[in-house]
N, C-alpha and C. Protein backbone atom coordinates (compact mmCIF):
# COMPACT_ATOMS: atom_id res chain seq x y z
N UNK A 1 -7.27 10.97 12.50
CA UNK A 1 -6.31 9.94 12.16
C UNK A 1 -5.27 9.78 13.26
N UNK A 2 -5.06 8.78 13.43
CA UNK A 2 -3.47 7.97 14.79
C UNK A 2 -3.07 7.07 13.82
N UNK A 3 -1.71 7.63 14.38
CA UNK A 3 -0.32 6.99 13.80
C UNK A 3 0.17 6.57 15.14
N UNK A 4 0.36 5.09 14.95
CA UNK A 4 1.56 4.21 15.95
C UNK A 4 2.36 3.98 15.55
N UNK A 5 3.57 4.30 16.24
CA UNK A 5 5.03 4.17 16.31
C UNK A 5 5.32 2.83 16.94
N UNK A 6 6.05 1.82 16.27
CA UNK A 6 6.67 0.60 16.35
C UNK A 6 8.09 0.54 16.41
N UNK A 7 8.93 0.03 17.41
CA UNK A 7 10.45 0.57 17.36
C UNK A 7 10.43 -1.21 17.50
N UNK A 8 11.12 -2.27 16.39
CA UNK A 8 11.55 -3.03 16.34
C UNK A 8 12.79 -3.42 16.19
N UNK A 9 13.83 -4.03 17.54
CA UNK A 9 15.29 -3.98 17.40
C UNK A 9 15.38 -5.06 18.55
N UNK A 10 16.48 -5.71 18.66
CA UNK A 10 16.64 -6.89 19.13
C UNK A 10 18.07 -6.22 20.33
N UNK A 11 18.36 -4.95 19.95
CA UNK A 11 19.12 -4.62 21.10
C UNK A 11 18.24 -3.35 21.70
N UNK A 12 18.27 -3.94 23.31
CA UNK A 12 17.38 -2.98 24.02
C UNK A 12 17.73 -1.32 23.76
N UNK A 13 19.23 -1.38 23.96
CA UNK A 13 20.00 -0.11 23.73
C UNK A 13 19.09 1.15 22.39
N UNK A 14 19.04 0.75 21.06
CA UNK A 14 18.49 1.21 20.26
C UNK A 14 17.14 1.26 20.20
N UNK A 15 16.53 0.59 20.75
CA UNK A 15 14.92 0.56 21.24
C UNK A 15 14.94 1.87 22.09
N UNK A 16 15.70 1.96 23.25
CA UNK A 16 15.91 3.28 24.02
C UNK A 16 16.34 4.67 23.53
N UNK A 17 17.57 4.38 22.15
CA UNK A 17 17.82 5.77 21.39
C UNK A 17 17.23 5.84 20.67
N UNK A 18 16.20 5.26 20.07
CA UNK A 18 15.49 5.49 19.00
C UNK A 18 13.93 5.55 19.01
N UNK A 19 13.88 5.65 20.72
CA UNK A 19 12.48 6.00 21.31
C UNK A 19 12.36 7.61 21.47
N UNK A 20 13.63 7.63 22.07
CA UNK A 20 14.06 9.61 22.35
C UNK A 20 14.27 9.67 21.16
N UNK A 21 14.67 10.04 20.10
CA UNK A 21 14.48 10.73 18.86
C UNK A 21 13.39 10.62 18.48
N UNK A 22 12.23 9.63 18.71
CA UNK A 22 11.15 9.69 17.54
C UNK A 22 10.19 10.95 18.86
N UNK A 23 10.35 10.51 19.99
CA UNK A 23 9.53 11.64 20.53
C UNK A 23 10.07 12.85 20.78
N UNK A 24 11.33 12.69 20.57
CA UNK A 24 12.41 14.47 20.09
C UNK A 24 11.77 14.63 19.08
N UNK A 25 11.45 14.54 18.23
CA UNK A 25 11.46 14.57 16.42
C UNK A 25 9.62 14.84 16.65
N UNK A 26 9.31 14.86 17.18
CA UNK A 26 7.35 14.87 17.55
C UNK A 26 6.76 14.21 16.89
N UNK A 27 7.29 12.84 16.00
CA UNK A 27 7.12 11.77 15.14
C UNK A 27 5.92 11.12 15.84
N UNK A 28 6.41 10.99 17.61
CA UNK A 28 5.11 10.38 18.06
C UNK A 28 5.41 10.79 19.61
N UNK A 29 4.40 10.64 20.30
CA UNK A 29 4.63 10.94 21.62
C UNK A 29 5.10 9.36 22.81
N UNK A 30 4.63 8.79 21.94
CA UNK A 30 4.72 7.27 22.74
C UNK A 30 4.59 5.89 22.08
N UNK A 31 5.77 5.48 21.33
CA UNK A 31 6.40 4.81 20.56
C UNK A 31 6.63 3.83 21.39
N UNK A 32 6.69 2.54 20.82
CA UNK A 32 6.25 1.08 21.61
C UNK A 32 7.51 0.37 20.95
N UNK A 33 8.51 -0.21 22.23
CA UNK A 33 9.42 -1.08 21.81
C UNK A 33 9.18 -2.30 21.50
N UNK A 34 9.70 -3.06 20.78
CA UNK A 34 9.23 -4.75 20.61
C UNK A 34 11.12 -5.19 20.35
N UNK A 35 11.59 -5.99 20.78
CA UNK A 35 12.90 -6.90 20.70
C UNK A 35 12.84 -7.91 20.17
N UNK A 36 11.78 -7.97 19.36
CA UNK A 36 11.57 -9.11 18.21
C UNK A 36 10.44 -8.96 17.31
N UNK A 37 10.56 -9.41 16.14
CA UNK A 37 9.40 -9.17 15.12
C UNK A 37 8.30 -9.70 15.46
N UNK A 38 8.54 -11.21 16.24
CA UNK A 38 7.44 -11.72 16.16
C UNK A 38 6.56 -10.91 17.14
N UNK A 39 6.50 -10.41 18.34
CA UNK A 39 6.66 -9.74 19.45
C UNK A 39 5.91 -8.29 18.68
N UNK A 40 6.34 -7.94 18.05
CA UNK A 40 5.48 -6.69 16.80
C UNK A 40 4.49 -7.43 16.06
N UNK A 41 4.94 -8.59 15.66
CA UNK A 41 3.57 -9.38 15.14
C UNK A 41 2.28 -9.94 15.57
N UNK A 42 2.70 -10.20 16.64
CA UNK A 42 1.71 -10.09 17.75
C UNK A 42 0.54 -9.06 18.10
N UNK A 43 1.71 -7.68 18.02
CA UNK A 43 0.79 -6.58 18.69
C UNK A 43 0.13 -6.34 17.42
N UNK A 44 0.29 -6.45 16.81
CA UNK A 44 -0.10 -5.79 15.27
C UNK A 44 -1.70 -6.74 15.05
N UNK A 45 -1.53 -7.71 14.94
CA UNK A 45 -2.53 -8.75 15.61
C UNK A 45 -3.68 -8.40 16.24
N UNK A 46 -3.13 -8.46 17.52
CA UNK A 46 -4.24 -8.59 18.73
C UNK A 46 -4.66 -6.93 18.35
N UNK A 47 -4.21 -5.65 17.93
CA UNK A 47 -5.35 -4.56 17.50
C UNK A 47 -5.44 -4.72 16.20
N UNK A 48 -5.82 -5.27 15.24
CA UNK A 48 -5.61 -5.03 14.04
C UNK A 48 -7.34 -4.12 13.70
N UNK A 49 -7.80 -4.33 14.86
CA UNK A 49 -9.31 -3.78 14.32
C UNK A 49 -9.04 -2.33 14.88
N UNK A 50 -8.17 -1.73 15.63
CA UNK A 50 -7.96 -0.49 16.52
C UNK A 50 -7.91 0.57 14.98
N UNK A 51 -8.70 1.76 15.03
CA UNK A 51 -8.48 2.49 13.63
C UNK A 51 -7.48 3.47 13.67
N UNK A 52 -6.15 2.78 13.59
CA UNK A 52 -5.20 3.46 13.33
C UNK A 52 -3.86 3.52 12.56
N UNK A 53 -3.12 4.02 11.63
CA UNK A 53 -1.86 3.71 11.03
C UNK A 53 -0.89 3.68 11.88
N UNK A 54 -0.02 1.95 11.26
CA UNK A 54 1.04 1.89 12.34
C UNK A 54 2.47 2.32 11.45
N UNK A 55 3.31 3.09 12.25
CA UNK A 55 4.78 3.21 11.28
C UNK A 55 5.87 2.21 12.34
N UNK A 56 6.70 1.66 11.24
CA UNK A 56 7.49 0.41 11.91
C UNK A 56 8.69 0.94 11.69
N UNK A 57 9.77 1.46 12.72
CA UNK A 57 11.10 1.14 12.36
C UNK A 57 11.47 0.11 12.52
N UNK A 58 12.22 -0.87 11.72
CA UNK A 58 12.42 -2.17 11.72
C UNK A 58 14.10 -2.46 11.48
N UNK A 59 14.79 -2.98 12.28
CA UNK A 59 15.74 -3.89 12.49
C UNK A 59 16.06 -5.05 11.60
N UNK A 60 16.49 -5.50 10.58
CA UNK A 60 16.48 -6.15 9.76
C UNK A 60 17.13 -7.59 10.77
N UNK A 61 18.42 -6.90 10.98
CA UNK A 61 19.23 -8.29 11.32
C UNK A 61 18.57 -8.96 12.83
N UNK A 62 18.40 -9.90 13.17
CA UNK A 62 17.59 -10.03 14.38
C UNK A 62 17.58 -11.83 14.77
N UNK A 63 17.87 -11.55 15.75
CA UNK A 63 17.36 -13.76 15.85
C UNK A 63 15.65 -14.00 16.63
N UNK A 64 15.27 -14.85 16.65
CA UNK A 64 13.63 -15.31 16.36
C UNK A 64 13.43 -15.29 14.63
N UNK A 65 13.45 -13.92 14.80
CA UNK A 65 12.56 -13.49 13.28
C UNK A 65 13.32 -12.36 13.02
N UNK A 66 13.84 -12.10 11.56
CA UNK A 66 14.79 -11.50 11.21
C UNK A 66 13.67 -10.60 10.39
N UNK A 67 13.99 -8.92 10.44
CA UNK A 67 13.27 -8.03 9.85
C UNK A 67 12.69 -8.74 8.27
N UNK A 68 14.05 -9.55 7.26
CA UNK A 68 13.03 -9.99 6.21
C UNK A 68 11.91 -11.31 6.45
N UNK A 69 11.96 -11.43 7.63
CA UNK A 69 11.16 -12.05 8.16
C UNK A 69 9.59 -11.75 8.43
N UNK A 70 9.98 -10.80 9.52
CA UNK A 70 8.91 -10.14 9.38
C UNK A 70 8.19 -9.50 8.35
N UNK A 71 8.78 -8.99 7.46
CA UNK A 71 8.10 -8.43 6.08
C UNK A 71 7.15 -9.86 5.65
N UNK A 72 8.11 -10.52 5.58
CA UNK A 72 6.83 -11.47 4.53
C UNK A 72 6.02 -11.89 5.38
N UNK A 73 6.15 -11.92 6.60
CA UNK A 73 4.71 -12.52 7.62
C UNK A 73 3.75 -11.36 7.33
N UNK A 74 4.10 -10.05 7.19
CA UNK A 74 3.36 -8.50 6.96
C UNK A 74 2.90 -9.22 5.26
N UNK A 75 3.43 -9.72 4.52
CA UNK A 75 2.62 -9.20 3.08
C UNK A 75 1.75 -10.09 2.86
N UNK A 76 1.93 -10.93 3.69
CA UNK A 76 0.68 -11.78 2.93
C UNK A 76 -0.26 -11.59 3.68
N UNK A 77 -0.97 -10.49 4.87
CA UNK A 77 -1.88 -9.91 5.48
C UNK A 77 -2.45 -9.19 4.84
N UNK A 78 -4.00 -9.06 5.03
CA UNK A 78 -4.68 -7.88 4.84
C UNK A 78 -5.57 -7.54 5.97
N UNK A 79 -4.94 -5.97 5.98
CA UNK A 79 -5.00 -5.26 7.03
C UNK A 79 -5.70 -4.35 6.75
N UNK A 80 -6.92 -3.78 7.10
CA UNK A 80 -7.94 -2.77 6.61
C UNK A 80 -6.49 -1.41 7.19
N UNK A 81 -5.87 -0.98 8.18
CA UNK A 81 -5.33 0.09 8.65
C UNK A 81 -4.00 0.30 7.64
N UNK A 82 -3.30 1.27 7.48
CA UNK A 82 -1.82 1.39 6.57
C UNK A 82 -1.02 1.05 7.47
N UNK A 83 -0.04 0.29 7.12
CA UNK A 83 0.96 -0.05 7.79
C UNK A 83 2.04 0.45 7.19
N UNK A 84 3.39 1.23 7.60
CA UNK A 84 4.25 2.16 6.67
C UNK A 84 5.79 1.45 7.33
N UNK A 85 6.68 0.89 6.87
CA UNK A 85 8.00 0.28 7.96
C UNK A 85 9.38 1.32 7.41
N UNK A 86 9.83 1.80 7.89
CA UNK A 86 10.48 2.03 7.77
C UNK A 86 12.28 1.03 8.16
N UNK A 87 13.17 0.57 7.47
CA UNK A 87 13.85 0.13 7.63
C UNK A 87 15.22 0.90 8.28
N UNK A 88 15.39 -0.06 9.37
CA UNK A 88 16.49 1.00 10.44
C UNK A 88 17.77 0.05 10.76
N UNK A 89 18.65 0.12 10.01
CA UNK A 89 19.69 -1.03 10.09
C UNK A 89 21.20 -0.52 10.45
N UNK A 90 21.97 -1.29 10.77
CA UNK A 90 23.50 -1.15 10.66
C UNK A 90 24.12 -1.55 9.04
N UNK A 91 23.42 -2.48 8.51
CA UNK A 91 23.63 -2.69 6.91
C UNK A 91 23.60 -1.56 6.30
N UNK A 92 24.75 -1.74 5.45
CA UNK A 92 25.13 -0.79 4.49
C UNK A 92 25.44 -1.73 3.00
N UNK A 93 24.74 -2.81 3.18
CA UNK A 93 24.95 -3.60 1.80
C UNK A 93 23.83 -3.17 0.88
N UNK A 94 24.50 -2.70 -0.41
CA UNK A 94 23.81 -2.74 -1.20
C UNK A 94 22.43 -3.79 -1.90
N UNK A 95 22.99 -4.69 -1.31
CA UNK A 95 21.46 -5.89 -1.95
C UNK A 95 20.44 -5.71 -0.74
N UNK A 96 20.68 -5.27 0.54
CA UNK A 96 19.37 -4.74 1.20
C UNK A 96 19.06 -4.07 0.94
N UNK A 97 19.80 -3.00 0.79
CA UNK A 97 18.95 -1.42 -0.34
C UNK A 97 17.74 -2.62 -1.25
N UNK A 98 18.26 -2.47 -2.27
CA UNK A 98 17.46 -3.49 -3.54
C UNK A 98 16.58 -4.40 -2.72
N UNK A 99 16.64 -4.91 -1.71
CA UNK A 99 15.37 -6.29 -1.19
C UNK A 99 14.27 -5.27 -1.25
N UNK A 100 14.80 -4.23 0.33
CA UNK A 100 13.78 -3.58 1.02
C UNK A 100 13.01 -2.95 0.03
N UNK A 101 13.26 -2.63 -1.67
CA UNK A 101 12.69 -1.50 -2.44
C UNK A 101 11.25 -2.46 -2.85
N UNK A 102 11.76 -3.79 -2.51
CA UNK A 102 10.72 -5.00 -3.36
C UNK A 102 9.32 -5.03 -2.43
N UNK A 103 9.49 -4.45 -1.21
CA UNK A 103 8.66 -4.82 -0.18
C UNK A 103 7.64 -3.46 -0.38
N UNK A 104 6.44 -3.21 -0.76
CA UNK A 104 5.52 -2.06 -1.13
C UNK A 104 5.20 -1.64 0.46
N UNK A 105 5.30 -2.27 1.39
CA UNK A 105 5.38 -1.44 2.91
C UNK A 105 6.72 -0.38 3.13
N UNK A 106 7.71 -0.71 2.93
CA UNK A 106 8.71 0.14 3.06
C UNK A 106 8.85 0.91 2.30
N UNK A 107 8.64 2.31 3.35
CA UNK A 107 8.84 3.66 2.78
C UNK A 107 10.24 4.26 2.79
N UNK A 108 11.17 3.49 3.33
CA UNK A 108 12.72 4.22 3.85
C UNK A 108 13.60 3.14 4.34
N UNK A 109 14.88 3.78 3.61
CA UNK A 109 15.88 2.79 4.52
C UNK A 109 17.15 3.50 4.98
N UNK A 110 17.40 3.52 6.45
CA UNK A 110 17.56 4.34 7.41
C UNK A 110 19.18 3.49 8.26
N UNK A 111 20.46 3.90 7.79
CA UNK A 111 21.36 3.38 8.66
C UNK A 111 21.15 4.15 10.11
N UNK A 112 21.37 2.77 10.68
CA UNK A 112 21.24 3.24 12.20
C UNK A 112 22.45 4.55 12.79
N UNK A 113 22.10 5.08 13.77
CA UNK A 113 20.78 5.29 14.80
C UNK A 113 20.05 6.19 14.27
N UNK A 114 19.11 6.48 14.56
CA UNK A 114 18.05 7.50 13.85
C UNK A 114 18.43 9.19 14.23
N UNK A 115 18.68 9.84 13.38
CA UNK A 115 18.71 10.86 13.65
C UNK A 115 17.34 12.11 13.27
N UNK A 116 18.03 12.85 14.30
CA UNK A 116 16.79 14.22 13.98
C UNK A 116 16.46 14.83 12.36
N UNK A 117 17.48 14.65 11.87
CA UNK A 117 17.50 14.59 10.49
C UNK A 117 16.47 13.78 9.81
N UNK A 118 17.04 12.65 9.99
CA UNK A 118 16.10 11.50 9.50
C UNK A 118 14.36 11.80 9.70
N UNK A 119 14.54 11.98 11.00
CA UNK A 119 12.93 12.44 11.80
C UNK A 119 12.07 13.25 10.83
N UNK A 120 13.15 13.99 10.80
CA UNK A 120 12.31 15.60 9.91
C UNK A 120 11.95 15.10 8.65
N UNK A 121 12.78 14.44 7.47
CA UNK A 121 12.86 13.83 6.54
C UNK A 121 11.38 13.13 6.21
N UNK A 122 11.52 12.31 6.99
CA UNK A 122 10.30 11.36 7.52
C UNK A 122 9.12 11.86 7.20
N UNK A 123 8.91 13.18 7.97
CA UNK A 123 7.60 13.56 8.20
C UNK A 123 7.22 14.37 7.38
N UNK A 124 7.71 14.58 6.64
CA UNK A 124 7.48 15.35 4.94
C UNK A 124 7.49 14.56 4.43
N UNK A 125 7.39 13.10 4.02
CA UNK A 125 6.95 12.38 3.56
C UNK A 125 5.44 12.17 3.19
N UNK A 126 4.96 11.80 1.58
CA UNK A 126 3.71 12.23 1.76
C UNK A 126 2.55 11.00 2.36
N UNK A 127 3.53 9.98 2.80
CA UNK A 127 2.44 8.56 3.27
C UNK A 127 2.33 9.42 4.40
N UNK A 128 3.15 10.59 5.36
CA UNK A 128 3.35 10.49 6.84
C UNK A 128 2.71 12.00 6.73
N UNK A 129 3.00 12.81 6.07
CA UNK A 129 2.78 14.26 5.93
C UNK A 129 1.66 14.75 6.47
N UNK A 130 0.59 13.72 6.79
CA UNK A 130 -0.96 14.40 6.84
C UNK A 130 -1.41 13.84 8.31
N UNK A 131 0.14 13.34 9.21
CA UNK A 131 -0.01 13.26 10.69
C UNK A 131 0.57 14.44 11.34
N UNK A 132 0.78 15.03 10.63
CA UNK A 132 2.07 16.16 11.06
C UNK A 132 1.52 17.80 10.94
């Protein structure tokens, strides 16, 4: 089994701290930035036949395509591979809590920046547990 790491964020900055934690954290060794959803939608796309699970940290707030954006372009796909997103935001509003719970891809919702904490958290998770 392969697990791909998706770092979706519209500021380069957090694409960069949140590349070093996921390969601090041994989450993944080589985690792929995208600065827009659609830009993840794409890649997600062009391998969708590649046999592997992708995990998404995802950026909610965003211009092109805004993370609840991207979700619904994700649900109405069917994707033979698991796709797992984890939500990685500066929001601390309670009605994103409540959206993201509606979306059956999202396993987590994660105020930014990602910590080692978080990492560990993560990977005892039992969608993630059996890459680890």
């Amino acid at each position: 089994m392969n697990l791909k790491v998706l770092i979706v964020d519209d500021d380069e900055v957090f694409i960069m701290v949140n590349t070093m934690m996921v390969k601090r954290s041994t989450i993944a060794d080589d985690p792929v930035g995208f600065d827009s959803g659609k830009k993840a939608l794409e890649y997600i796309e062009k391998n969708k036949d590649v046999d592997e699970t992708i995990l998404i940290f995802l950026d909610i707030n965003m211009p092109v395509m805004s993370g609840w954006e991207f979700l619904e372009s994700l649900k109405n796909k069917n994707y033979s591979k698991e796709i797992y997103i984890v939500i990685l935001t500066s929001s601390i509003d309670l009605s994103d809590h409540i959206k993201a719970k509606s979306y059956k891809l999202v396993i987590d919702f994660v105020e930014k920046i990602l910590t080692l904490d978080a990492c560990l958290r993560l990977k005892r998770m039992h969608q993630l547990a059996k890459f680890y």
